[in-house]
C-alpha atoms as a PDB file:
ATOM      1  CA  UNK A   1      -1.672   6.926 -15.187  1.00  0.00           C
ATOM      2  CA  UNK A   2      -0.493   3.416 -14.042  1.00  0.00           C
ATOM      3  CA  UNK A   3      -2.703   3.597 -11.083  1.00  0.00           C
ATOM      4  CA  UNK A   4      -5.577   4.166 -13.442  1.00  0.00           C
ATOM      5  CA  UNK A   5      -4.819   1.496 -15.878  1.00  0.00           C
ATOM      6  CA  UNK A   6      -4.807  -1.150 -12.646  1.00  0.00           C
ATOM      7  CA  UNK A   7      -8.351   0.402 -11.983  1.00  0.00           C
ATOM      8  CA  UNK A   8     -10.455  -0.012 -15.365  1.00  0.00           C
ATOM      9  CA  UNK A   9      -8.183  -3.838 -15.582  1.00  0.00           C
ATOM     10  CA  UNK A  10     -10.148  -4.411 -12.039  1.00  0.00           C
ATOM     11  CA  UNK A  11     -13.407  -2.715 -13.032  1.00  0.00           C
ATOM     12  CA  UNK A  12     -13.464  -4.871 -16.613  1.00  0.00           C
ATOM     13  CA  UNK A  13     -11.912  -8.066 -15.246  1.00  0.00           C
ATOM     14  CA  UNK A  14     -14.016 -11.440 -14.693  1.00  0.00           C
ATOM     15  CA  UNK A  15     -17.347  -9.845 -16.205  1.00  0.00           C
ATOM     16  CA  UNK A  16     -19.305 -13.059 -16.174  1.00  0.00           C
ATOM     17  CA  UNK A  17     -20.191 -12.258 -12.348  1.00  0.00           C
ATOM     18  CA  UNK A  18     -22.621  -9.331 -14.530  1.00  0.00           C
ATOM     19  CA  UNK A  19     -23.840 -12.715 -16.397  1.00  0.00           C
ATOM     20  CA  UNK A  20     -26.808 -14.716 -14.879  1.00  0.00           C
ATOM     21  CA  UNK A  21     -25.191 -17.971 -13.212  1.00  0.00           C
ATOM     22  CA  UNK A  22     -26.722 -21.194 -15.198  1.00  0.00           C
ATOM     23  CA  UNK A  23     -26.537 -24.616 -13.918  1.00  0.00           C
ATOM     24  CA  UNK A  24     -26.905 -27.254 -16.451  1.00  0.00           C
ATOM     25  CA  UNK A  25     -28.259 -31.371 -16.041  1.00  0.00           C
ATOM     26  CA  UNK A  26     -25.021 -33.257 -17.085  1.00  0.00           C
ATOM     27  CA  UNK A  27     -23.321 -36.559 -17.004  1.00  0.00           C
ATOM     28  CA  UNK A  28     -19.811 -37.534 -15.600  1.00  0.00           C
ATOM     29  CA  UNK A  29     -18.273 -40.780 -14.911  1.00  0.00           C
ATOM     30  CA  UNK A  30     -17.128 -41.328 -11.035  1.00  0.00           C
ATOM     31  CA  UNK A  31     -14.998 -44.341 -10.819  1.00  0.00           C
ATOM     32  CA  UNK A  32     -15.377 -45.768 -13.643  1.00  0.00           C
ATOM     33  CA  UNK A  33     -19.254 -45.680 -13.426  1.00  0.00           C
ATOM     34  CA  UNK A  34     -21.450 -42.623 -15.341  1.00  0.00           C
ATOM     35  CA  UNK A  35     -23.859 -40.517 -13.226  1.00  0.00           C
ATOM     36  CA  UNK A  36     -26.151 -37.605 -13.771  1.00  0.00           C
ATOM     37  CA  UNK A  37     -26.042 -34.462 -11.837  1.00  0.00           C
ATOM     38  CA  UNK A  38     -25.919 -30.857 -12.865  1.00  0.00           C
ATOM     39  CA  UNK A  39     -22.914 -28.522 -13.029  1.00  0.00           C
ATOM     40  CA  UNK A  40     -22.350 -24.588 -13.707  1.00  0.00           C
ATOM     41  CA  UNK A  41     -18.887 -23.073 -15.203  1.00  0.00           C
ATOM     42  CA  UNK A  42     -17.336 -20.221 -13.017  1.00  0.00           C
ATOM     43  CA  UNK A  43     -14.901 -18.266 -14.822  1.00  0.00           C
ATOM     44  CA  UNK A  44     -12.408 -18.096 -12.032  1.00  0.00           C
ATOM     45  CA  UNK A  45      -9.219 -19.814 -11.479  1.00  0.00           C
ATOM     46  CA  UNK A  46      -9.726 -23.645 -10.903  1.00  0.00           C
ATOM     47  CA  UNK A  47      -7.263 -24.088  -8.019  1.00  0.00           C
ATOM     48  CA  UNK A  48      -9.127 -21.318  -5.702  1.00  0.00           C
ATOM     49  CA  UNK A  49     -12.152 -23.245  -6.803  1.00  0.00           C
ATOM     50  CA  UNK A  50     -11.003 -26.648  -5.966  1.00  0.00           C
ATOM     51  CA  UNK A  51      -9.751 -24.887  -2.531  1.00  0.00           C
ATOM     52  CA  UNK A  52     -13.236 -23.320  -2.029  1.00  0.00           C
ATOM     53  CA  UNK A  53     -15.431 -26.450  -3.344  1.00  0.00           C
ATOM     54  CA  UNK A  54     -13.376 -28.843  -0.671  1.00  0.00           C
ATOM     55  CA  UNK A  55     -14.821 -26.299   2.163  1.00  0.00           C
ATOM     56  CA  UNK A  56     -18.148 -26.676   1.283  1.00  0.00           C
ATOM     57  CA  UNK A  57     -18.203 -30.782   1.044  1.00  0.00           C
ATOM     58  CA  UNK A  58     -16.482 -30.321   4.334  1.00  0.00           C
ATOM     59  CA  UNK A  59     -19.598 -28.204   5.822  1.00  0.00           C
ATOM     60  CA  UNK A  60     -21.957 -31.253   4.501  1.00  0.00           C
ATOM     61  CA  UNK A  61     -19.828 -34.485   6.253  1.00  0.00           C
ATOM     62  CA  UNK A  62     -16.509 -36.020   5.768  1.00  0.00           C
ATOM     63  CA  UNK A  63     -15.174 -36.584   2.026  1.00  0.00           C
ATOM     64  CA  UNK A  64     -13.355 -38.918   0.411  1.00  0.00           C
ATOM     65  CA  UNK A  65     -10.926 -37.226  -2.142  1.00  0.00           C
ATOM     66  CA  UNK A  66      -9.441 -39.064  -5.076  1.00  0.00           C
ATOM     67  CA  UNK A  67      -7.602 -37.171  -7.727  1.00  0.00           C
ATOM     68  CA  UNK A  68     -10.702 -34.438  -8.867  1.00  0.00           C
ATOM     69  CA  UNK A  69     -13.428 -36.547  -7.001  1.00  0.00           C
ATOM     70  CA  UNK A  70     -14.396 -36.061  -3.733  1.00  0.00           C
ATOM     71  CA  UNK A  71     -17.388 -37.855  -2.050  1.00  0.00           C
ATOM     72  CA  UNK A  72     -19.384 -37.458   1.162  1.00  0.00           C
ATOM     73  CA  UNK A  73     -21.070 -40.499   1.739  1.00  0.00           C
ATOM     74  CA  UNK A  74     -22.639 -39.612   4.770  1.00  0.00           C
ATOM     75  CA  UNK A  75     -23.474 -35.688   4.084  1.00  0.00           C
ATOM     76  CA  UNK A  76     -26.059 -33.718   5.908  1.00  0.00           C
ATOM     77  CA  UNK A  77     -27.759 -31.226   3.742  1.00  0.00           C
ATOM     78  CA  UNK A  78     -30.851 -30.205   5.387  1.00  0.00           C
ATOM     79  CA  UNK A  79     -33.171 -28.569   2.663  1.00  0.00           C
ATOM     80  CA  UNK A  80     -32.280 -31.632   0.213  1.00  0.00           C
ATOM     81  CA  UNK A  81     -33.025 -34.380   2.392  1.00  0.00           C
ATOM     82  CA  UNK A  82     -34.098 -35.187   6.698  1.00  0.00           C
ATOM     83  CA  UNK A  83     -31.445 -37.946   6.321  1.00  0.00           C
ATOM     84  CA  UNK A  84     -27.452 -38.589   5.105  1.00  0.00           C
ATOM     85  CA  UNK A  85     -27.568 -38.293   1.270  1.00  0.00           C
ATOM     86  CA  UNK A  86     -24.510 -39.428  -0.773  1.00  0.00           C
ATOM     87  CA  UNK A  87     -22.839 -36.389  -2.934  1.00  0.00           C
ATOM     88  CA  UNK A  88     -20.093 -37.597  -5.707  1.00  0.00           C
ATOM     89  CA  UNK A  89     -18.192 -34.273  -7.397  1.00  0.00           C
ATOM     90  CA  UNK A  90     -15.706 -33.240  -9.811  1.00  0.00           C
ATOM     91  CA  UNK A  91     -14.277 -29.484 -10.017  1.00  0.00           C
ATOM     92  CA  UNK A  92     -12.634 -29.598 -13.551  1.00  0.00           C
ATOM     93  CA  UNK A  93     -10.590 -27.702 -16.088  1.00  0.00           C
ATOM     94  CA  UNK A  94     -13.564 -25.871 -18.497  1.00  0.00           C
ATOM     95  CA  UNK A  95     -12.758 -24.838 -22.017  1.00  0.00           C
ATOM     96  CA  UNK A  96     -15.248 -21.665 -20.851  1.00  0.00           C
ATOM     97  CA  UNK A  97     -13.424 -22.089 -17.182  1.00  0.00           C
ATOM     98  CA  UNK A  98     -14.091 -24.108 -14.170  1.00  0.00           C
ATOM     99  CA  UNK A  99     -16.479 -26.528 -14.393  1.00  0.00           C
ATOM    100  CA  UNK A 100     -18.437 -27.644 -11.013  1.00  0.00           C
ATOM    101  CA  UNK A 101     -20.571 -30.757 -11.105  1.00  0.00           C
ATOM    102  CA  UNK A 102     -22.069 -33.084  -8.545  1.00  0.00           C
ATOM    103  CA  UNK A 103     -24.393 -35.971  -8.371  1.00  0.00           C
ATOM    104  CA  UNK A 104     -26.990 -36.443  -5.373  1.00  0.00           C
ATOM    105  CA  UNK A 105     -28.155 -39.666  -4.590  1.00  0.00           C
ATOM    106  CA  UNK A 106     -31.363 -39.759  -1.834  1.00  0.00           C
ATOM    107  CA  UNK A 107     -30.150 -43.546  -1.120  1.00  0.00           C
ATOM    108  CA  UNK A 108     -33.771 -44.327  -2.888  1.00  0.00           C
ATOM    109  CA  UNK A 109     -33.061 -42.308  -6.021  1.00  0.00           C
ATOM    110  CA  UNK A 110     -31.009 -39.637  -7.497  1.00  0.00           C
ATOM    111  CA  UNK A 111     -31.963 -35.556  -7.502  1.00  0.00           C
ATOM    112  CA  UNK A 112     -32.145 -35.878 -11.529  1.00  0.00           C
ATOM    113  CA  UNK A 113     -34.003 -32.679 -13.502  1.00  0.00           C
ATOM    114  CA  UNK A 114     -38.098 -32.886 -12.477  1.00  0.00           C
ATOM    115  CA  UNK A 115     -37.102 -33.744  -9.157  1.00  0.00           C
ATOM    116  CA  UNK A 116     -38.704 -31.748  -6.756  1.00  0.00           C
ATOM    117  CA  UNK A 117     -35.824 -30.968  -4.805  1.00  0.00           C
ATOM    118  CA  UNK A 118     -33.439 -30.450  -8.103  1.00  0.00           C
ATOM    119  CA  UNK A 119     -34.414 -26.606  -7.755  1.00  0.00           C
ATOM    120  CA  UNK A 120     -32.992 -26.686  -4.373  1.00  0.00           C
ATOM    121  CA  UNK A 121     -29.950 -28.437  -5.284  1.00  0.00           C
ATOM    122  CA  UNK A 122     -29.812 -26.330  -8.612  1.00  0.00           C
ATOM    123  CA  UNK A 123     -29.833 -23.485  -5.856  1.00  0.00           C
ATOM    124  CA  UNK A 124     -26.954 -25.011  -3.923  1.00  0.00           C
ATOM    125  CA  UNK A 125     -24.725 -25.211  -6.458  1.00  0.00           C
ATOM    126  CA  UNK A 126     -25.701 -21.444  -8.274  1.00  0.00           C
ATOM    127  CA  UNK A 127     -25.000 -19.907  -4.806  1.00  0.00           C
ATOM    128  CA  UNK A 128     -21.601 -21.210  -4.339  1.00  0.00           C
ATOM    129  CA  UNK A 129     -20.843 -19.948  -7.697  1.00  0.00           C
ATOM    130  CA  UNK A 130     -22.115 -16.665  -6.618  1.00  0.00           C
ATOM    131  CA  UNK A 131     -20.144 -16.496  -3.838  1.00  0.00           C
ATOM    132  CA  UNK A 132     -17.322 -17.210  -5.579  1.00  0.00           C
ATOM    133  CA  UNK A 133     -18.013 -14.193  -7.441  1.00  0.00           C
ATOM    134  CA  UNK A 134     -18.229 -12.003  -4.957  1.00  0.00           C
ATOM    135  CA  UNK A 135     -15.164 -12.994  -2.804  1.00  0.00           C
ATOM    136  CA  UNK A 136     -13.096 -12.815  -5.943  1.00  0.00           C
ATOM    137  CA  UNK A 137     -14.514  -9.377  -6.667  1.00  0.00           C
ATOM    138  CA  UNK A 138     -14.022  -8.652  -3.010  1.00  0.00           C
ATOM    139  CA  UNK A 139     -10.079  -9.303  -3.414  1.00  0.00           C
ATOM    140  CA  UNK A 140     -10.250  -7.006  -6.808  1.00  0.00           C
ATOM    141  CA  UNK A 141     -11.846  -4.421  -4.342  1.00  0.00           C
ATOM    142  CA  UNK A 142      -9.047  -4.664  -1.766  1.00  0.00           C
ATOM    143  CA  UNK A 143      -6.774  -4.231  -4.660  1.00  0.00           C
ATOM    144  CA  UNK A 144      -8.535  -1.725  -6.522  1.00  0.00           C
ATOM    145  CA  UNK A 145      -8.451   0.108  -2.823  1.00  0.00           C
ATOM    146  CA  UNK A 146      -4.753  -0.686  -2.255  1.00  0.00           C
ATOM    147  CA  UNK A 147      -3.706   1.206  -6.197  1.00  0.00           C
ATOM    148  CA  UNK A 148      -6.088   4.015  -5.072  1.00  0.00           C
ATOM    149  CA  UNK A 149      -4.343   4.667  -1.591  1.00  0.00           C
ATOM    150  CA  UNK A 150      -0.725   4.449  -3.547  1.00  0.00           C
ATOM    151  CA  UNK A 151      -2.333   6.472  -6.775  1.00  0.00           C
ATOM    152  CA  UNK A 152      -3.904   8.781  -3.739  1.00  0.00           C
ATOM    153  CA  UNK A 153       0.386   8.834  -1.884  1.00  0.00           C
ATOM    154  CA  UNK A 154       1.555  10.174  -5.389  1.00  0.00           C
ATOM    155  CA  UNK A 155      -0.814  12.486  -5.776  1.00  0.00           C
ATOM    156  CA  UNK A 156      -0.240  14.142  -2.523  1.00  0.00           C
ATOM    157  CA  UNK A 157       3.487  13.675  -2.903  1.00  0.00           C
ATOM    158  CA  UNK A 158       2.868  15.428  -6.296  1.00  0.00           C
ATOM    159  CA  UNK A 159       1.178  18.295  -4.954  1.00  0.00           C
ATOM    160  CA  UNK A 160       3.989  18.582  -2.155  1.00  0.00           C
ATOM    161  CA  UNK A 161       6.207  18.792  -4.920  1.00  0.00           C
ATOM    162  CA  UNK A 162       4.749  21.388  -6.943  1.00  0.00           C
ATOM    163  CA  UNK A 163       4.148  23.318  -3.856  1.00  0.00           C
ATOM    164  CA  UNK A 164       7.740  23.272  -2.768  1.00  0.00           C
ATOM    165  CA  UNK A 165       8.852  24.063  -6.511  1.00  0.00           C
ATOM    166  CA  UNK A 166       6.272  27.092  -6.375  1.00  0.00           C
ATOM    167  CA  UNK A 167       7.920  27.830  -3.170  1.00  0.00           C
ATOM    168  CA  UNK A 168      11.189  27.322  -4.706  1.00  0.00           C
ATOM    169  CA  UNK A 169      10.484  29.709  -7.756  1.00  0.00           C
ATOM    170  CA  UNK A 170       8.536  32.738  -5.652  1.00  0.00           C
ATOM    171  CA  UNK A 171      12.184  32.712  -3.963  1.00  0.00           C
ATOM    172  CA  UNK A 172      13.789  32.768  -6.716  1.00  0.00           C
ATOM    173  CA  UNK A 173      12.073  35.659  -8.062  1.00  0.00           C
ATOM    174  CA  UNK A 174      12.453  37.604  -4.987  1.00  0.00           C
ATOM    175  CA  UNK A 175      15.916  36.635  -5.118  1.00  0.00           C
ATOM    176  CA  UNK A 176      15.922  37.675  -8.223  1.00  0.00           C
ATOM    177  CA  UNK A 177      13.954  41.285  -7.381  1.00  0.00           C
ATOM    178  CA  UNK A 178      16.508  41.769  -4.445  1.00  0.00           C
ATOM    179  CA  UNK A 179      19.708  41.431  -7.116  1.00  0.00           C
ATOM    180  CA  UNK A 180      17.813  43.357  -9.111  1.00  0.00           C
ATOM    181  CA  UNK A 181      17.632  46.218  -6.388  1.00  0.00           C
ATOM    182  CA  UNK A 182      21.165  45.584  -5.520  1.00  0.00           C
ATOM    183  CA  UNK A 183      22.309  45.974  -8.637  1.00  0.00           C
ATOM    184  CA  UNK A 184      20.603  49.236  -9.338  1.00  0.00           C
ATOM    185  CA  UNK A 185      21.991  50.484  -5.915  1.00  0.00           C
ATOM    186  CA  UNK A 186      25.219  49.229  -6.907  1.00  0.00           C
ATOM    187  CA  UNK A 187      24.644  51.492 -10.130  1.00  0.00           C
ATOM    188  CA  UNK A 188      23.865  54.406  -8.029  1.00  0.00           C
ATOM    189  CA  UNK A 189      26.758  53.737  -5.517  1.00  0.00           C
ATOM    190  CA  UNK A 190      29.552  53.810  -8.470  1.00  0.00           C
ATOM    191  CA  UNK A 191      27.964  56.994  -9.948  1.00  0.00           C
ATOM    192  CA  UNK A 192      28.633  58.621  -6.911  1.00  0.00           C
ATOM    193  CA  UNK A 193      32.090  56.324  -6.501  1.00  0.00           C
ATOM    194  CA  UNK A 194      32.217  58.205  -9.615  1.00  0.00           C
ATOM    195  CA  UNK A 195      31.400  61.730  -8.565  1.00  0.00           C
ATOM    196  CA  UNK A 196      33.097  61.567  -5.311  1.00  0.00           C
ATOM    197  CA  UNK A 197      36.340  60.151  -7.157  1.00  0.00           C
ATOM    198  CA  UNK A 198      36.510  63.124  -9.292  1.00  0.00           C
ATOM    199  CA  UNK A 199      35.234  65.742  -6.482  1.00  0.00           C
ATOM    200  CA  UNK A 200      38.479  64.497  -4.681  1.00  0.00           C
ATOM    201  CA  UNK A 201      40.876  65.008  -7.686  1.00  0.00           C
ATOM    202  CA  UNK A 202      39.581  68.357  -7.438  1.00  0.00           C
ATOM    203  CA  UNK A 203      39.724  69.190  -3.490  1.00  0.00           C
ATOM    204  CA  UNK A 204      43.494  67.580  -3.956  1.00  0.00           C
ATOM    205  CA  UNK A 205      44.379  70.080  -6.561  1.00  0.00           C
ATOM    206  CA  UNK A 206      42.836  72.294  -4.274  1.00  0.00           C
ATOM    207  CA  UNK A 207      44.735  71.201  -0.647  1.00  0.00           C
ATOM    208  CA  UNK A 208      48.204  71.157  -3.164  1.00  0.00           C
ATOM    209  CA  UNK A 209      47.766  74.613  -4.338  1.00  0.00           C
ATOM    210  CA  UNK A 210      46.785  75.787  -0.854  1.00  0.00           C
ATOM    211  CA  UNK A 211      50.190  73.589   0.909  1.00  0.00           C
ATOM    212  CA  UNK A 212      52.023  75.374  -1.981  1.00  0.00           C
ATOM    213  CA  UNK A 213      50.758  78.532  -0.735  1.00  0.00           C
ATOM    214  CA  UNK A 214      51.674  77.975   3.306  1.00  0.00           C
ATOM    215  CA  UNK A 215      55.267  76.598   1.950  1.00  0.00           C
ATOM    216  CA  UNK A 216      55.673  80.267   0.429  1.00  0.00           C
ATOM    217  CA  UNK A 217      54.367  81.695   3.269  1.00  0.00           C
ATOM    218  CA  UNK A 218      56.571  79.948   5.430  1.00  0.00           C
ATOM    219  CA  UNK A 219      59.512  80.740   3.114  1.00  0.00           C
ATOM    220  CA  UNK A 220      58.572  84.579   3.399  1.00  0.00           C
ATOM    221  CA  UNK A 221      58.481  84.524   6.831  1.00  0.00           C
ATOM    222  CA  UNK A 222      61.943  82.810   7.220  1.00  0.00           C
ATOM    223  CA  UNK A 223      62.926  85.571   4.425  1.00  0.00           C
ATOM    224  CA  UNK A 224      61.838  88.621   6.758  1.00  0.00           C
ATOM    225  CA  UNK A 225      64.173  86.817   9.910  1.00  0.00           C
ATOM    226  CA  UNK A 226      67.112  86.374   7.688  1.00  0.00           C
ATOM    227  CA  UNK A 227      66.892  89.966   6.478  1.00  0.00           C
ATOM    228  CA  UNK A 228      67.456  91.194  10.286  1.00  0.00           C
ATOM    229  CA  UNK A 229      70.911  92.308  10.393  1.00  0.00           C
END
């Protein structure tokens, strides 16, 4: 039963990835100065975010990392622009779970909601979430797979055990059967203990009466020589 419980907690946990990822236009202030951008809210644990998130501005250029902002000030992202854009980002502590936001600037202007390429950037941003989702489900998978193999151990260890107790008790009852038998030959063995006791009583009284007889015999015998005169 513990094997099951880990199973539902890994088929129930983290159901937002069953939720449709939203990215929302929002503000945040990067050194002091307030920007617009968008953001979404992942429901997974900030630090494997922040981890994660660090990767990705990695893939884009070198970044520039100060306390939860990091910028890449030279990044190369392809379907947002044919030259280096400028990204500024914050992953952050949600009160609905980890919130990821970042700011685009073109050099000429910012990727700001009716932008033509905010879909793409919208895009961007919903897809790492996703991802998210699916390596953390992945890990829930390699755990859910690792309780199955142990639940799947004890189950076979189970059935090795109730075999070798069926085993034990078929024994036991021929064990059982065979003392059984002995018994009842032991019943017929002291019956005729019994018979053969008292049949010897007899063929003693018999063999005494019968030496009792020869001593006479002999007696009469040494009788007739002593009467020779």
């Amino acid at each position: 039963m513990k094997f099951l419980h880990i199973l539902i907690l890994f088929a129930f946990s983290n159901l937002a990835i069953a939720q449709k990822i939203l990215v929302y236009p929002s503000d945040e202030t990067v050194n002091n100065i307030k920007r617009s951008g968008m953001h979404t809210v992942i429901t997974l644990d900030e630090g494997d975010i922040k981890k994660e998130w660090d990767k990705k501005m990695r893939d884009y250029g070198k970044i520039d990392k100060k306390k939860d902002v990091v910028t890449v000030t030279q990044a190369n992202v392809s379907s947002l622009s044919a030259t280096p854009i400028t990204i500024h980002s914050k992953v952050i502590e949600d009160k609905s779970g980890t919130k990821v936001w970042w700011c685009i600037d073109l050099g000429s202007e910012f990727i700001l909601q009716g932008h033509p390429k905010y879909s793409e950037a919208e895009k961007l941003l919903r897809d790492f979430a996703k991802l998210m989702y699916i390596d953390d489900i992945n890990e829930q998978i390699a755990e859910a797979e690792k309780a199955l193999k142990i639940s799947v151990r004890n189950q076979e260890d189970k059935i090795r055990d109730g075999e070798k107790l069926t085993n034990s008790m078929e024994k036991n009852a021929k064990e059982k059967q065979n003392l059984e038998e002995d018994l009842r030959d032991n019943a017929k063995d002291k019956d005729q203990l019994l018979k053969d006791v008292s049949q010897n009583k007899l063929d003693q009284n018999s063999a005494n009466q019968e030496v009792d007889k020869m001593k006479r015999a002999v007696e009469l015998v040494k009788d007739k020589i002593r009467g020779i005169e």
